[in-house]
N, C-alpha and C. Protein backbone atom coordinates (compact mmCIF):
# COMPACT_ATOMS: atom_id res chain seq x y z
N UNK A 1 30.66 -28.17 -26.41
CA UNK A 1 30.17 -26.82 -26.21
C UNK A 1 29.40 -26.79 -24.90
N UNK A 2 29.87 -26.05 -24.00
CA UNK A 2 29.40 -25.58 -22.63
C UNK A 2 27.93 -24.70 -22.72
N UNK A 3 26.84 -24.69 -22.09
CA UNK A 3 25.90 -23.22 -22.00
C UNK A 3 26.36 -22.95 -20.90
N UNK A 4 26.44 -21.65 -20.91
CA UNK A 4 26.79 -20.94 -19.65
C UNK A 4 25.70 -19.82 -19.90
N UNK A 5 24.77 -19.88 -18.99
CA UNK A 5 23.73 -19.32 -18.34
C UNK A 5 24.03 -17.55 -17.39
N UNK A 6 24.07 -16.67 -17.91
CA UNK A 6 24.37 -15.35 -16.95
C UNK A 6 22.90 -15.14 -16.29
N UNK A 7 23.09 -14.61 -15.70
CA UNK A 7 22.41 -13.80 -14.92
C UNK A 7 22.23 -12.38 -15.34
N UNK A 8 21.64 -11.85 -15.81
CA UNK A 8 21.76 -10.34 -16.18
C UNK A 8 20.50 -9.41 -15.77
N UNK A 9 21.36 -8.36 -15.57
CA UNK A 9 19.45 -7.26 -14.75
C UNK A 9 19.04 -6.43 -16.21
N UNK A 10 18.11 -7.00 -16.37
CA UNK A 10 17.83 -6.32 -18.03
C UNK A 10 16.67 -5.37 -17.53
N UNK A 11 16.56 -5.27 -16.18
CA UNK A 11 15.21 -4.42 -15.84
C UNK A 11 15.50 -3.70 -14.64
N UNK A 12 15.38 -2.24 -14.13
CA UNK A 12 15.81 -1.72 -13.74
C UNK A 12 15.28 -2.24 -11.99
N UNK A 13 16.23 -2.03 -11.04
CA UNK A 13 16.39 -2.28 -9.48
C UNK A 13 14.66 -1.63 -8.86
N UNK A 14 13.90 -2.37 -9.13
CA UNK A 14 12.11 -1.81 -8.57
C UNK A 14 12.44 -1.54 -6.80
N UNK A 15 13.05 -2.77 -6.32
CA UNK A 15 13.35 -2.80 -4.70
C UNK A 15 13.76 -1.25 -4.04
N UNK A 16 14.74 -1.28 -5.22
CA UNK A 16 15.79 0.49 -4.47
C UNK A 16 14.62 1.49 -5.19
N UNK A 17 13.86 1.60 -6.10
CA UNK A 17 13.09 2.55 -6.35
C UNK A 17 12.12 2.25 -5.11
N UNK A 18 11.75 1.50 -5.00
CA UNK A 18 10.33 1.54 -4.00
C UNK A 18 10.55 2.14 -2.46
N UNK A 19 11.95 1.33 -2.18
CA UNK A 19 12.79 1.54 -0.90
C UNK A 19 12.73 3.30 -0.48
N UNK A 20 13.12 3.85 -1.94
CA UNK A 20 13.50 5.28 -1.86
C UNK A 20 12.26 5.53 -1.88
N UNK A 21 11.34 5.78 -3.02
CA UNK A 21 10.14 6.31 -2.58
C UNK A 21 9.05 5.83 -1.35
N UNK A 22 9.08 4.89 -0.66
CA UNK A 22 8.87 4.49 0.49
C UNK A 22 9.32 5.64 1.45
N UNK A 23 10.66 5.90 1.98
CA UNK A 23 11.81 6.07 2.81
C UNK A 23 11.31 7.80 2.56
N UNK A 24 11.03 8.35 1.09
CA UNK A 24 10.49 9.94 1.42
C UNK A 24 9.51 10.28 1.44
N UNK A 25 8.71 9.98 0.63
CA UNK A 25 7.37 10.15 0.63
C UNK A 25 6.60 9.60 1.56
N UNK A 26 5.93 8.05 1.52
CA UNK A 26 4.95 7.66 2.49
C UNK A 26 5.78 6.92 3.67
N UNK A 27 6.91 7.28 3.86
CA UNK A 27 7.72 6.19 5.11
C UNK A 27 8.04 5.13 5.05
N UNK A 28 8.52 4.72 6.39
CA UNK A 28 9.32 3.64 6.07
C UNK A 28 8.62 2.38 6.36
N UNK A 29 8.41 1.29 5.01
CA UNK A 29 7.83 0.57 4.94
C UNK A 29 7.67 -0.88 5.81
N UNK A 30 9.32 -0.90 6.31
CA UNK A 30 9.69 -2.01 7.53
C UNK A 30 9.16 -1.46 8.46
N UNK A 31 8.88 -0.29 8.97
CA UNK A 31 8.43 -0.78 10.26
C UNK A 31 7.34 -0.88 10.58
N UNK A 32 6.36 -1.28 10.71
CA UNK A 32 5.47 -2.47 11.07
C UNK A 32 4.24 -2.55 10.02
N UNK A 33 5.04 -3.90 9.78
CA UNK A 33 4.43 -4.39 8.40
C UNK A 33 4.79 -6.07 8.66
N UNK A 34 3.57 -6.81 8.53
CA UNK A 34 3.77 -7.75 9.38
C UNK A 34 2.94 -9.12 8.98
N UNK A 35 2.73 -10.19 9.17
CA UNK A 35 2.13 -11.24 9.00
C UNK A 35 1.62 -12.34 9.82
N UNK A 36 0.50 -12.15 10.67
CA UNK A 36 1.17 -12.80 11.64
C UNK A 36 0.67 -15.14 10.96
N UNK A 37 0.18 -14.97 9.91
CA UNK A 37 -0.02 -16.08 9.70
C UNK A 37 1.02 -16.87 8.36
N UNK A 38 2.28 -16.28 8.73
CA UNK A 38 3.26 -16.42 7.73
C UNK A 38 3.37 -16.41 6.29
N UNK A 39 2.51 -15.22 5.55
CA UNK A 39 2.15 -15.61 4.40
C UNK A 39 2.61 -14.80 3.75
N UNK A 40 2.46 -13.68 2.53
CA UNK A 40 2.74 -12.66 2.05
C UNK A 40 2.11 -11.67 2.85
N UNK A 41 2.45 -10.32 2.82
CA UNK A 41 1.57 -9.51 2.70
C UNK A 41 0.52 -9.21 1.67
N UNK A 42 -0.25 -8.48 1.74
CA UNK A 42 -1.44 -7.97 0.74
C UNK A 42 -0.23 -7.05 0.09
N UNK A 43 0.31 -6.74 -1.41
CA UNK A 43 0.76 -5.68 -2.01
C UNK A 43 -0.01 -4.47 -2.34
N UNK A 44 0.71 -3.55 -2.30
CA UNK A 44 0.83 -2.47 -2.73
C UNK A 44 0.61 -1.30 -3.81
N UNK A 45 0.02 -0.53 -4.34
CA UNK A 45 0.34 0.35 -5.01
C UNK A 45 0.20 1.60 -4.15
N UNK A 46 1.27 2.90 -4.81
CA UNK A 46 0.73 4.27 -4.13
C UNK A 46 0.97 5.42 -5.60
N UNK A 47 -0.32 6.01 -5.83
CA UNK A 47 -0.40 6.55 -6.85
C UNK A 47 -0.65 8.16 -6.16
N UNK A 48 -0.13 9.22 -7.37
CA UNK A 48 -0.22 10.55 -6.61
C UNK A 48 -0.48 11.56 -7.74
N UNK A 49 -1.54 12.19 -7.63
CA UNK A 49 -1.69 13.31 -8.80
C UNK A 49 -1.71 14.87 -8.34
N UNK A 50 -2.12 15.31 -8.42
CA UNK A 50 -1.95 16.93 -8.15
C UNK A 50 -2.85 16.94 -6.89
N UNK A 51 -4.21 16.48 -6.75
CA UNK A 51 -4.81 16.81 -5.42
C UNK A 51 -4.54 15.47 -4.30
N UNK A 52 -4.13 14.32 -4.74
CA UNK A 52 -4.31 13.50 -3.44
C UNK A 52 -3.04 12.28 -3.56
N UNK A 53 -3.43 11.61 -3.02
CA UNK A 53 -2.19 9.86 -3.36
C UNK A 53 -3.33 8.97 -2.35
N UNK A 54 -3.48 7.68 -3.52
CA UNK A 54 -4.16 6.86 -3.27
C UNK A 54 -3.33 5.85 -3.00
N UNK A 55 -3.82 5.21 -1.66
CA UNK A 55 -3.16 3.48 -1.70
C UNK A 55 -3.90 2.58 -2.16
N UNK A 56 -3.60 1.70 -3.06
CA UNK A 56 -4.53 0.56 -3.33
C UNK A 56 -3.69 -0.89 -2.65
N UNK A 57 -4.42 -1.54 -2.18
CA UNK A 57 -4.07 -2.47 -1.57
C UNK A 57 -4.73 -3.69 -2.03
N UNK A 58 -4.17 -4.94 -2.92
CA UNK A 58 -4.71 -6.36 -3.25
C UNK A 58 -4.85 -6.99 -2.02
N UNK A 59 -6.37 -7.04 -2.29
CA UNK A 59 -6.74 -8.20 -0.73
C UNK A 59 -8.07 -9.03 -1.70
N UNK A 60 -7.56 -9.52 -1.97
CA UNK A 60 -9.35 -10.37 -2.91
C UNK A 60 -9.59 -11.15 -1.81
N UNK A 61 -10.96 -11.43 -1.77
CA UNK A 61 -11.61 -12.35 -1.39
C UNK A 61 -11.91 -11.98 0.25
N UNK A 62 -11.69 -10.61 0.64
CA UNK A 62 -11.96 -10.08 1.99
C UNK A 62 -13.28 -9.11 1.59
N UNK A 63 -13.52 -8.62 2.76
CA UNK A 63 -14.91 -8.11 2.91
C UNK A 63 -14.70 -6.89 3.76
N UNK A 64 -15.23 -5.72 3.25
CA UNK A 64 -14.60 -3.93 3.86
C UNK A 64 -14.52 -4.38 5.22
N UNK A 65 -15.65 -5.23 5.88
CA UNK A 65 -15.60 -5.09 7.41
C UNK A 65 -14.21 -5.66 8.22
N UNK A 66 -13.91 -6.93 7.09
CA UNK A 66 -12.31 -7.36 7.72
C UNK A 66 -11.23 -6.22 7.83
N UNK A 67 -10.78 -5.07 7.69
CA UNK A 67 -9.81 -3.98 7.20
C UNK A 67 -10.23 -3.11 9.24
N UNK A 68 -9.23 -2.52 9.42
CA UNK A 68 -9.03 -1.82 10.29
C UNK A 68 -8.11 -0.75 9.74
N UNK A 69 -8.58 0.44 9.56
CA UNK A 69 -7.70 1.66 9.06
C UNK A 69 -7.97 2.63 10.42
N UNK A 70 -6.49 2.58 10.58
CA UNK A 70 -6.21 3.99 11.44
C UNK A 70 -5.22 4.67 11.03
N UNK A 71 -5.56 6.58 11.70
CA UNK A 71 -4.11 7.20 11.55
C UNK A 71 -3.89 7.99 13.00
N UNK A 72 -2.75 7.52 12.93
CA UNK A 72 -1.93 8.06 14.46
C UNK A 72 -0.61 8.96 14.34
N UNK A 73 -0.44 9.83 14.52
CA UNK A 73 0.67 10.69 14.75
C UNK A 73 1.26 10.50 13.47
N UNK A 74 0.24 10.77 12.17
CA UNK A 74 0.82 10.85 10.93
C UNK A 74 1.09 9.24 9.75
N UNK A 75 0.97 8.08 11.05
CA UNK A 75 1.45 6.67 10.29
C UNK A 75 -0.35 7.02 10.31
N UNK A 76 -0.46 5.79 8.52
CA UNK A 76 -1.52 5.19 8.11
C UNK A 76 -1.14 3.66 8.56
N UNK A 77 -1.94 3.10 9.59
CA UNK A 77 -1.75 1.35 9.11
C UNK A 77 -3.30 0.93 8.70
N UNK A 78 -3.21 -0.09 8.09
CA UNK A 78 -4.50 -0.90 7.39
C UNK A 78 -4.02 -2.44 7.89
N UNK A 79 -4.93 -3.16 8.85
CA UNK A 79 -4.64 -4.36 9.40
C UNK A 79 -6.12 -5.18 9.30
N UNK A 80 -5.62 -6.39 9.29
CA UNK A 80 -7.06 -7.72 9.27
C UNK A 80 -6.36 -8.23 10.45
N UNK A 81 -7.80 -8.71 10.86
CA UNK A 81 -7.73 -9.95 12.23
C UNK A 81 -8.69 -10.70 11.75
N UNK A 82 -9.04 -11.35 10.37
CA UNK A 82 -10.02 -11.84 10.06
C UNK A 82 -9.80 -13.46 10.12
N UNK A 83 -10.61 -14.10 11.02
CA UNK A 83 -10.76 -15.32 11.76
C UNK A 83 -11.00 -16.37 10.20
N UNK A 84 -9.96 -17.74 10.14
CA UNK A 84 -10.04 -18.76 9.04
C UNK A 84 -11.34 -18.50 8.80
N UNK A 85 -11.92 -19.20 7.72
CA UNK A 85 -13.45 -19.23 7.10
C UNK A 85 -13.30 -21.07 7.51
N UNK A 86 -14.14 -21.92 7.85
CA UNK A 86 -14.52 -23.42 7.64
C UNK A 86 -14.30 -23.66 6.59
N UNK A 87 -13.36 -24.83 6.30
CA UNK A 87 -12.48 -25.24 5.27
C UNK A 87 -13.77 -27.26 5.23
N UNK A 88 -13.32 -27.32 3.60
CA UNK A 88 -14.18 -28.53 3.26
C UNK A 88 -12.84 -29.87 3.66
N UNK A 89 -13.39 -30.60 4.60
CA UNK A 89 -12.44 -31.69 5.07
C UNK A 89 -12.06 -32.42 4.00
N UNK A 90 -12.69 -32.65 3.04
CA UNK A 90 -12.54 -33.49 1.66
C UNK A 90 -11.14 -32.93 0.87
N UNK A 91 -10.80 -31.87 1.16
CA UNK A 91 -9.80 -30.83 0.38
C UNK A 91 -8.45 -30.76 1.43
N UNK A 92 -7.37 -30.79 0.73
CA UNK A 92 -6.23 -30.43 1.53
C UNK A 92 -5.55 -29.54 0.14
N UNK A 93 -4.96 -28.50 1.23
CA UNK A 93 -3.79 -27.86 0.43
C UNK A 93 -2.46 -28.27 -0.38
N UNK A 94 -1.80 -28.22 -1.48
CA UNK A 94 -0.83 -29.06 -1.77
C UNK A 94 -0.05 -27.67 -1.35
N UNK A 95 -0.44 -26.50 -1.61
CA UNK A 95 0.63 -25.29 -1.74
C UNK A 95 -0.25 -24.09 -1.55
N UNK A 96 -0.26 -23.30 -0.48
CA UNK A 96 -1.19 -21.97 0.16
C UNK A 96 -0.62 -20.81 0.15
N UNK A 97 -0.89 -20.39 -0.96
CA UNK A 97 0.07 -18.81 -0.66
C UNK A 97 -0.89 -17.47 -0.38
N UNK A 98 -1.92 -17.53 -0.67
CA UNK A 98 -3.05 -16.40 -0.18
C UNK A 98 -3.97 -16.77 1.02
N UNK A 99 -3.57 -16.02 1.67
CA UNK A 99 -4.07 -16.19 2.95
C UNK A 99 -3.43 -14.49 3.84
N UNK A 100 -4.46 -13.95 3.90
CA UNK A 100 -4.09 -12.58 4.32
C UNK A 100 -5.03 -12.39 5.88
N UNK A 101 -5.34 -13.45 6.36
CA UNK A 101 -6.14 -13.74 7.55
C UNK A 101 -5.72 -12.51 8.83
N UNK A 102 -3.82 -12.36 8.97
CA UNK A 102 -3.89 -11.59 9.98
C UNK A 102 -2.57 -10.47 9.62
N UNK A 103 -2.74 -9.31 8.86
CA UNK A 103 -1.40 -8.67 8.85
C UNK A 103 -1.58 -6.94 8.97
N UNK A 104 -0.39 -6.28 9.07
CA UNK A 104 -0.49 -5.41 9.11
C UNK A 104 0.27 -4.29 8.60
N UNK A 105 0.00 -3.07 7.76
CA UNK A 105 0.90 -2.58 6.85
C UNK A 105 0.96 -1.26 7.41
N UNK A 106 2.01 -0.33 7.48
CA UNK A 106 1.67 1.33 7.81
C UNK A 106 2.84 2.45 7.43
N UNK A 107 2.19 3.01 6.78
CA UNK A 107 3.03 4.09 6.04
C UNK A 107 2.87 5.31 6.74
N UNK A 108 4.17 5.94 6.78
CA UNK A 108 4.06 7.50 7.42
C UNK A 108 3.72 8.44 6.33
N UNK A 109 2.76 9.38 6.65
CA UNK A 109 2.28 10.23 5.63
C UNK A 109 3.28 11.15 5.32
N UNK A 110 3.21 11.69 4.24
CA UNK A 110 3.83 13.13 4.18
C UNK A 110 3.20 14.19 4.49
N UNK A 111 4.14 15.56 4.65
CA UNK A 111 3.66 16.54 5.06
C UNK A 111 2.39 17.33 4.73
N UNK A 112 2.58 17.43 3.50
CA UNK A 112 1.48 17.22 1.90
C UNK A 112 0.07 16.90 2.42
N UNK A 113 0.24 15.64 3.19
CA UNK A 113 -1.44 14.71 3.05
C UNK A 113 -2.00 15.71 4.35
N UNK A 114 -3.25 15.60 4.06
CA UNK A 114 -4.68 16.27 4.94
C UNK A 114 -4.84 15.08 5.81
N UNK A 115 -4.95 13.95 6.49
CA UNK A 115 -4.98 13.22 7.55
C UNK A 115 -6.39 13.53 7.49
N UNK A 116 -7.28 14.84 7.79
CA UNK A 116 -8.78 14.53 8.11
C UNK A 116 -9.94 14.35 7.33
N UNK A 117 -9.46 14.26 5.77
CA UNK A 117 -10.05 13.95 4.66
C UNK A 117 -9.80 12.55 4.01
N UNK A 118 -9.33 11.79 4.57
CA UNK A 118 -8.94 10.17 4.46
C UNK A 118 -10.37 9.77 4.42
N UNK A 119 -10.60 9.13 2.95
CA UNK A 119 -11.56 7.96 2.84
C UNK A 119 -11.06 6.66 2.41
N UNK A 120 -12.18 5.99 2.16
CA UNK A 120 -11.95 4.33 1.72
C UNK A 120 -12.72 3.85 1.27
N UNK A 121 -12.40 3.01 0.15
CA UNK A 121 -13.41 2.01 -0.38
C UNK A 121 -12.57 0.40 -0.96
N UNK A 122 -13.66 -0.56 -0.57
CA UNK A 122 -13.01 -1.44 -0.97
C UNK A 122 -14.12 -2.18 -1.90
N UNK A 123 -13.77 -2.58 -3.20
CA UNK A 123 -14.61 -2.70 -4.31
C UNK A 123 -13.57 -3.88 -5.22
N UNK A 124 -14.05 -4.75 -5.94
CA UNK A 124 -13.76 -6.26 -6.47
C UNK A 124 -12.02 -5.89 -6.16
N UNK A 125 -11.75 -6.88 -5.14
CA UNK A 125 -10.37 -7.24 -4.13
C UNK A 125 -9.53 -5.97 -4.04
N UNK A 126 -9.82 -4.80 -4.16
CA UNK A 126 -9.04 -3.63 -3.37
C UNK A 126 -9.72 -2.93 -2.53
N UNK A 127 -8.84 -2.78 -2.10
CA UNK A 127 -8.96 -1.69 -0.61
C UNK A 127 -8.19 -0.30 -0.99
N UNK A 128 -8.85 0.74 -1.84
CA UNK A 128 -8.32 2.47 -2.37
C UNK A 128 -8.80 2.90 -1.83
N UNK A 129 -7.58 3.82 -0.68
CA UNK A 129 -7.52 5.03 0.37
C UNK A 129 -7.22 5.93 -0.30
N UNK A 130 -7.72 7.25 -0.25
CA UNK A 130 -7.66 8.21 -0.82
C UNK A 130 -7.30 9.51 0.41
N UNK A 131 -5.89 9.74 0.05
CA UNK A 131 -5.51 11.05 1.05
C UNK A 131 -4.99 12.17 0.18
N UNK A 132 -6.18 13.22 0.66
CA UNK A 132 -6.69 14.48 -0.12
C UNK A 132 -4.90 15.24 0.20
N UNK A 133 -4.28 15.90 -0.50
CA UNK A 133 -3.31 16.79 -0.39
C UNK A 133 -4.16 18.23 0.42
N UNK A 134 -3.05 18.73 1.33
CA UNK A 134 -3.22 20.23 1.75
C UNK A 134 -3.09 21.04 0.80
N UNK A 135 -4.64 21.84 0.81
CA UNK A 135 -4.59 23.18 -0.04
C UNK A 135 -2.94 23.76 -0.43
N UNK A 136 -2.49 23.68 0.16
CA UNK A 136 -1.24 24.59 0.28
C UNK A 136 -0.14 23.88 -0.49
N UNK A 137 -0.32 22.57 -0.42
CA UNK A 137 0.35 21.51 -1.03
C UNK A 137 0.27 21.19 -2.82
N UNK A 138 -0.87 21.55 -2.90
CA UNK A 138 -1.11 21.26 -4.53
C UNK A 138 -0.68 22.12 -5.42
N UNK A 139 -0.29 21.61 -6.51
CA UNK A 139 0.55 22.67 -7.45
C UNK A 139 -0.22 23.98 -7.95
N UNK A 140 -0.17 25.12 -7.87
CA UNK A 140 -0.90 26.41 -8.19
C UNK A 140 -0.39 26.62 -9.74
N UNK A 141 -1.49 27.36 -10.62
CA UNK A 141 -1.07 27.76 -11.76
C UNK A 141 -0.23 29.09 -12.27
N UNK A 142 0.70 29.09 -12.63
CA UNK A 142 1.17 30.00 -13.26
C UNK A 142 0.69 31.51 -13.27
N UNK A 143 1.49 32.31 -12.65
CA UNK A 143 1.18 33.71 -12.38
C UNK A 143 1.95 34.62 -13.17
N UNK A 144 1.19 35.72 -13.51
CA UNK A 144 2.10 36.69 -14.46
C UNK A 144 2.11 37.84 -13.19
N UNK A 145 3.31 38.22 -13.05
CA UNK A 145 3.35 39.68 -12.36
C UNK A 145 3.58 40.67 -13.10
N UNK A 146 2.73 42.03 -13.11
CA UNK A 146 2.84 42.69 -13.78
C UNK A 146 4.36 43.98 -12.68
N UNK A 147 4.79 44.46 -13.83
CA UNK A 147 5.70 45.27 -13.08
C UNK A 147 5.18 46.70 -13.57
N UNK A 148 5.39 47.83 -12.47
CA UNK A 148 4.81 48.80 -12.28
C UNK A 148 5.89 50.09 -12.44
């Protein structure tokens, strides 16, 4: 008796959902999004309710002052240039996968977002940007017209 092992997608394609909501909503996520100390990026969430869409961004073990947030002609990027910390000579790495020392992420806003109401806070290892929706943008309640 053989096992023969399949492969099967028992969980739906996250890549092509993200890709797409990336690609309409907050832009396109390849272009410049970056690492320059070969590591992962910091991931992602982007959450959206009736008045705003928050990015939360996993960065543990950084400090608000490491983060550089700008917005330019509509892109949000959020980048570190934060210099190694002094490492204990006694210790070597067997395997380093967090290390977010130098990268950079930037999403194009939608039409939707207010750009001059952008805040930030970064509180136990996230970094949540909060971009307020345009008045005009948020869903209005239900109107009765009366006919005359």
């Amino acid at each position: 008796m053989t096992l023969v092992r399949t492969h099967r997608n028992e969980f739906p394609s996250y890549s092509s959902l993200f890709d797409d909501f990336f690609n309409t909503e907050l832009g396109d996520w390849r272009r410049n999004n970056f690492s320059r100390s070969n590591t992962t990026l910091p991931k992602v969430n982007i959450l959206e309710d009736n008045d705003r869409f928050i990015v939360q961004m996993a960065a543990p073990g950084m400090n608000k002052k490491d983060f550089d947030l700008n917005l330019d002609q509509n892109i949000l990027t959020i980048s570190s240039d934060k210099n190694e910390e002094a490492r204990d000579e006694n210790l070597t790495y067997s395997k380093k996968e967090f290390d977010y020392q130098a990268f950079q992420r930037s999403f194009t806003l939608p039409d939707s977002a207010d750009g001059e109401k952008i805040n930030a806070k970064y509180e136990n290892g996230i970094l949540a940007i909060s971009i307020p929706k345009k008045e005009e943008a948020k869903p209005k309640p239900p109107k009765t017209i009366k006919i005359s």
